[in-house]
Protein backbone atom coordinates (compact mmCIF):
# COMPACT_ATOMS: atom_id res chain seq x y z
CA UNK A 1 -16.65 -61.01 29.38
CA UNK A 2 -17.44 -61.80 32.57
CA UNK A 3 -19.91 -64.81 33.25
CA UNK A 4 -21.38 -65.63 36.68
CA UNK A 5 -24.48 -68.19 37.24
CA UNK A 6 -27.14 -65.34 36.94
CA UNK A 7 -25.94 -62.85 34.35
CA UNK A 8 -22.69 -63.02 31.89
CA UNK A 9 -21.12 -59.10 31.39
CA UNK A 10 -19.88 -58.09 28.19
CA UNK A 11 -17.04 -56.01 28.89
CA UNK A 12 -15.15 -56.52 32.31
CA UNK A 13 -14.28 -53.24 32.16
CA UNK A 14 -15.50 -50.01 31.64
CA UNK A 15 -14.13 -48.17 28.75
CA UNK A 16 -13.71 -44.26 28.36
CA UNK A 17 -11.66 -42.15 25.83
CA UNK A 18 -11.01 -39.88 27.53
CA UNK A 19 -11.45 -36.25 26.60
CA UNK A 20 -11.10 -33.14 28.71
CA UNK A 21 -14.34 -31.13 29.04
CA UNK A 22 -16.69 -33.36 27.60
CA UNK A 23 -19.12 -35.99 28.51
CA UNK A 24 -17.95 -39.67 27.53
CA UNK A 25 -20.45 -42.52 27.56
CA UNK A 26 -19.36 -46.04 27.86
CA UNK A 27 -22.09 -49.61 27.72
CA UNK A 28 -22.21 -52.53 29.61
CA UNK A 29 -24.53 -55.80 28.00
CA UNK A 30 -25.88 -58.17 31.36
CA UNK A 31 -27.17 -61.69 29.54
CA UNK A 32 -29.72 -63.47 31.61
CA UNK A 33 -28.42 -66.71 31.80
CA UNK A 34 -31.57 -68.46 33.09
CA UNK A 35 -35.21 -69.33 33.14
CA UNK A 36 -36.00 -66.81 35.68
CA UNK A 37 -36.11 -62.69 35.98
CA UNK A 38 -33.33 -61.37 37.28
CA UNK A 39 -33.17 -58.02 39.55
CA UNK A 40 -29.75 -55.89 39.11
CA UNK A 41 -28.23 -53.38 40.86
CA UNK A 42 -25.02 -50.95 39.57
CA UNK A 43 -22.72 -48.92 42.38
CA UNK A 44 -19.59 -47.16 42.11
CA UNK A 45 -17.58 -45.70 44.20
CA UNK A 46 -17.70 -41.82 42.87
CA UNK A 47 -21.27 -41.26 42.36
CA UNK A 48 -20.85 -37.84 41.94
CA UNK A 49 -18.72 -38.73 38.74
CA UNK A 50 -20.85 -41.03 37.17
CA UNK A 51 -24.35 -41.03 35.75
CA UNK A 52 -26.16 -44.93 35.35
CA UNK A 53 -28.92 -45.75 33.34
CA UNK A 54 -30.78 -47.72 34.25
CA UNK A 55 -28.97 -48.21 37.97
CA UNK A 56 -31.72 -50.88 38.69
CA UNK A 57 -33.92 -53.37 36.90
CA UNK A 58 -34.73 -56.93 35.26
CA UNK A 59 -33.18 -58.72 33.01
CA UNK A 60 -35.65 -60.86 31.37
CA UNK A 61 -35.09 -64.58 31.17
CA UNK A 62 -32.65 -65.42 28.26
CA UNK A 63 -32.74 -61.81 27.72
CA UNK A 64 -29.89 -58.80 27.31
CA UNK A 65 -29.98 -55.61 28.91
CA UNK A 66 -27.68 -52.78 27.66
CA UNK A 67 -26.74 -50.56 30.67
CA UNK A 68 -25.15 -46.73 29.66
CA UNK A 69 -22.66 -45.69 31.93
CA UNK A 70 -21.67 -41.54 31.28
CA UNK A 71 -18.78 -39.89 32.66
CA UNK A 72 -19.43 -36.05 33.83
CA UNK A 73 -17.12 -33.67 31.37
CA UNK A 74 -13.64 -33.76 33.52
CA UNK A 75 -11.45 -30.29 33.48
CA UNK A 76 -8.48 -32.43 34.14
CA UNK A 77 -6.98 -35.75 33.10
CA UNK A 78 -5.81 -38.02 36.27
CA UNK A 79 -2.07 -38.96 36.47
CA UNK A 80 -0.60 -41.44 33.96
CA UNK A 81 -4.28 -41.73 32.58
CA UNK A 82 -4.93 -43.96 35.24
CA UNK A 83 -8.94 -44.40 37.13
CA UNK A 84 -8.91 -45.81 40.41
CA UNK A 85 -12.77 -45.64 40.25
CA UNK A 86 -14.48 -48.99 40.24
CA UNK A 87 -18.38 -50.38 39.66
CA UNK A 88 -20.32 -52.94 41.50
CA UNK A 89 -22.84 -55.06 39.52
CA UNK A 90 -25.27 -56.88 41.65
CA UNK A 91 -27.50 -59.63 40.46
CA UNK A 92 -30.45 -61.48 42.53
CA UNK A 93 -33.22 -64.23 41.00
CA UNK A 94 -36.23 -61.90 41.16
CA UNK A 95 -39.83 -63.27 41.02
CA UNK A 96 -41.22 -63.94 37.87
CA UNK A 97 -43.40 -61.06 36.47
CA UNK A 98 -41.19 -58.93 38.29
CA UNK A 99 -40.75 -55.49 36.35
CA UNK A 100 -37.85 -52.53 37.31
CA UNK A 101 -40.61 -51.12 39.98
CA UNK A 102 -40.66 -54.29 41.99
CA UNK A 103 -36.57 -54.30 42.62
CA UNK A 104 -36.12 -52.49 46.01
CA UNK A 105 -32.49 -52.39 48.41
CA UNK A 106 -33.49 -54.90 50.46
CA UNK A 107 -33.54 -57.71 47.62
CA UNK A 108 -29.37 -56.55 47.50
CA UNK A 109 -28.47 -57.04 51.43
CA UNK A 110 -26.57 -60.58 51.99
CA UNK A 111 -27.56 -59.80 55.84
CA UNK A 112 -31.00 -60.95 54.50
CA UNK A 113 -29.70 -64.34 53.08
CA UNK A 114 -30.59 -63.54 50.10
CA UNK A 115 -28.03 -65.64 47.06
CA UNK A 116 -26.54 -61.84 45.78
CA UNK A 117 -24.31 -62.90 42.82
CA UNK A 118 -21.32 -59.48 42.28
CA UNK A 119 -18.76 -58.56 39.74
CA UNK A 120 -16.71 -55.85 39.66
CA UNK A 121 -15.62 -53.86 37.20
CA UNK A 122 -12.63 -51.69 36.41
CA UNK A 123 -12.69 -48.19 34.56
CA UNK A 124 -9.85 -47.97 32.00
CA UNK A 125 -9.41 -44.84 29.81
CA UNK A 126 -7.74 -44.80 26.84
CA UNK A 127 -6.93 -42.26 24.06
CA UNK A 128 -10.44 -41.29 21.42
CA UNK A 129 -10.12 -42.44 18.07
CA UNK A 130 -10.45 -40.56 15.22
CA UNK A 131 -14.21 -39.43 13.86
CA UNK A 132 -14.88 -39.71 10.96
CA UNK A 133 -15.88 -35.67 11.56
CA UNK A 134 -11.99 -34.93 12.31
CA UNK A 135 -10.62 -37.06 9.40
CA UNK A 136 -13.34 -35.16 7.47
CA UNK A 137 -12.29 -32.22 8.55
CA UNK A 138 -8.41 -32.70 8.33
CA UNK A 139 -8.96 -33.44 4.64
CA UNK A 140 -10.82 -30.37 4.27
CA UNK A 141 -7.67 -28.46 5.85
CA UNK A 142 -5.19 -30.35 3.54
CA UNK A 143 -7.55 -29.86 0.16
CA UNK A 144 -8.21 -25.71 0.90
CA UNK A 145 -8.26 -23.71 -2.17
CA UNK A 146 -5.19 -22.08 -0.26
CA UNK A 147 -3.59 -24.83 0.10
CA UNK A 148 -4.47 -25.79 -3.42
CA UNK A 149 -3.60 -22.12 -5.41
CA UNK A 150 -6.99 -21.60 -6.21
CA UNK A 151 -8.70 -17.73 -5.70
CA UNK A 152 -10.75 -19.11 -3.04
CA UNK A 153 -13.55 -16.66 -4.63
CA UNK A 154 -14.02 -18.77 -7.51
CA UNK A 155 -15.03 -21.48 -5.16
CA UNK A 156 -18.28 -19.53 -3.48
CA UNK A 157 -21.34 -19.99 -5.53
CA UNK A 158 -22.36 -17.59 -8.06
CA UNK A 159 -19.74 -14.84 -7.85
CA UNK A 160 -17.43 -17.63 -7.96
CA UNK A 161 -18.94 -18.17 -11.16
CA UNK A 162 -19.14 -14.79 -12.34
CA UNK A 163 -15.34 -14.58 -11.66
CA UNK A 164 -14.50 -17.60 -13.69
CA UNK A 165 -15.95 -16.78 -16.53
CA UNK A 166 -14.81 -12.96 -16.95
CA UNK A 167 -11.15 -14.91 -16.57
CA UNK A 168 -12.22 -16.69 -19.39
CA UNK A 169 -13.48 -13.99 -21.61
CA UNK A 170 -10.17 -12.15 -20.54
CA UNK A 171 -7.70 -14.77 -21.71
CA UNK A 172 -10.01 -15.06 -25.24
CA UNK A 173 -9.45 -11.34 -25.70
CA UNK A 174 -5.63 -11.63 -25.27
CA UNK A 175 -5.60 -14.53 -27.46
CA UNK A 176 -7.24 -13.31 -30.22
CA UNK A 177 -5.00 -9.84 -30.12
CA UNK A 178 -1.68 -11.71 -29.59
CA UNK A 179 -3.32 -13.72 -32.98
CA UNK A 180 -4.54 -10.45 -34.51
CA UNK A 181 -1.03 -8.51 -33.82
CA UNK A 182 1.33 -11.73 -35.17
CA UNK A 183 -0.50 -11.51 -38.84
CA UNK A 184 -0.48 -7.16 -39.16
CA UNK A 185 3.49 -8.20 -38.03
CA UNK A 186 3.81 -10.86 -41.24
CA UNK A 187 1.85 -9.07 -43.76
CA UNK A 188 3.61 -6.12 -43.08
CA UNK A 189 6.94 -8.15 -43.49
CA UNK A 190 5.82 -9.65 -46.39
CA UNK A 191 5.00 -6.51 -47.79
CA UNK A 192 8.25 -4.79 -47.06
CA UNK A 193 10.50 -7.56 -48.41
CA UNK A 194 7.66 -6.98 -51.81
CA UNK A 195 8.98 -3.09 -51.46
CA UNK A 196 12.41 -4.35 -51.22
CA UNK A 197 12.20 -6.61 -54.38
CA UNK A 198 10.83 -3.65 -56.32
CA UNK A 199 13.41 -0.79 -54.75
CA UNK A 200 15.68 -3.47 -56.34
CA UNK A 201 14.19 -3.56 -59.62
CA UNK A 202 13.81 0.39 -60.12
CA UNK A 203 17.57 0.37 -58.83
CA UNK A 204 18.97 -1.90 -61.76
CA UNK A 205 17.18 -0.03 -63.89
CA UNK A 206 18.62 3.33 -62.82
CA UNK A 207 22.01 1.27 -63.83
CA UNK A 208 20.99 0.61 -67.67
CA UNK A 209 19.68 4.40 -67.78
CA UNK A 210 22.45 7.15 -67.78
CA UNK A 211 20.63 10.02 -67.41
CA UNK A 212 20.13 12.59 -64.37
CA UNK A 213 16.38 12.95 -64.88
CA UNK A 214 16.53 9.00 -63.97
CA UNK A 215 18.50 9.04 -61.00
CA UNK A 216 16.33 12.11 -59.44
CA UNK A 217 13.23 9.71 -59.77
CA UNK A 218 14.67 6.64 -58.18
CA UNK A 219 16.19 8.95 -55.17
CA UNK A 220 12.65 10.39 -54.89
CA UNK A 221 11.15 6.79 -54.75
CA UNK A 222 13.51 5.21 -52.37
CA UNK A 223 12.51 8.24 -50.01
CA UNK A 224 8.48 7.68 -50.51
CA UNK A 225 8.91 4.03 -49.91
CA UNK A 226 11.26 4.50 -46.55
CA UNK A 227 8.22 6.45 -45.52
CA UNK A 228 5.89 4.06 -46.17
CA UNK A 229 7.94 1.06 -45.24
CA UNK A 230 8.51 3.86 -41.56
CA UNK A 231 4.78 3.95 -40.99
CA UNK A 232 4.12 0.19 -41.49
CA UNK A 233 6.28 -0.73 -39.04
CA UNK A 234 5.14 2.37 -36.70
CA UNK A 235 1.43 0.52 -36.80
């Protein structure tokens, strides 16, 4: 801050982060100091550059003024990022009543003997910070469904939806035939190893009988139940 006996200027310098090809605003605050209206007056030395609002007007007694100072969109950044442009803040006692109208040139010239109270002020760029826009966005980038695995269609509204669900149904239909499939695979186990307990029954009885009529049955039933046990496992 910069305090003379009329006005006190909050900051020194002008401020810019600097960005190629866009326009950059940067504020100065003039505190009136005294009892009295005070006229102002803002030059620089690259007009063409540089776009002042308000260049002129009054600072009301014990008053602040904020003063917007906007950069024109640059296509190229200056060497080393440093300005050599500078700003002249002038500062006379108006008279009281006085509104932005009644400050003229003439109330500025020294030649006149009028008390002109200056400060200069630097320009300094330095590098933007982060919007909360860009940090936005970079999460966005970093949280993708891409990024994430994710069928970026299930993301968009109702087809999104739609696509979810039919998943859903899809993975309840193979469920319930994997579930379907494992108990046609044990009752047909259990039923074989029932087959096999009663081939082995008909067999020890073939043993205990001696004749050839027996024997010609229990060859004909092992071959009907190899058939049947065949098919079973076919299905």
């Amino acid at each position: 801050m910069s305090s003379g006996e009329l006005l006190s200027v909050d900051p020194v310098d002008l401020k810019f982060p600097f960005e190629l090809n866009k326009q950059i605003n940067s504020s100065l605050h003039l505190t009136n100091k005294t009892d009295n209206h005070v006229g102002f007056k803002v030059k620089t030395t690259n007009p063409k550059k540089y776009c002042v609002r308000p260049n002129t007007g009054v600072v009301l007694p014990q008053s602040t003024c904020e003063i917007i100072v906007t950069m024109q969109a640059q296509k190229e950044a200056p060497p080393d990022m440093q300005c050599k442009d500078k700003f002249l803040l002038q500062s006379v006692i108006a008279t009281p009543g006085a509104t932005p109208k009644d400050i003229t040139p003439e109330m500025f010239s020294k030649e006149s003997g009028n008390a002109v109270e200056e400060c200069k002020l630097k320009v300094v760029y330095h590098p933007p910070t982060p919007s909360t826009s860009a940090i936005a966005q970079g999460a966005e980038e970093v949280f993708t469904p891409n990024a994430l695995g994710v069928d970026k269609g299930n993301l968009n509204g109702t087809e999104g939806s739609k696509t979810y669900l039919d998943s859903r149904e899809k993975s309840s239909e193979v469920t319930s035939l994997i579930t379907k499939l494992t108990n046609e695979k044990n009752a047909a186990i259990e039923q074989s190893n029932r087959i096999r307990q009663e081939l082995e029954l008909l067999r020890r009885g073939s043993n205990r009988n001696q004749g050839g009529g027996a024997s010609l049955i229990f060859v004909i039933i092992v071959g009907l139940i190899g058939l049947i046990l065949g098919y079973i496992m076919k299905k």
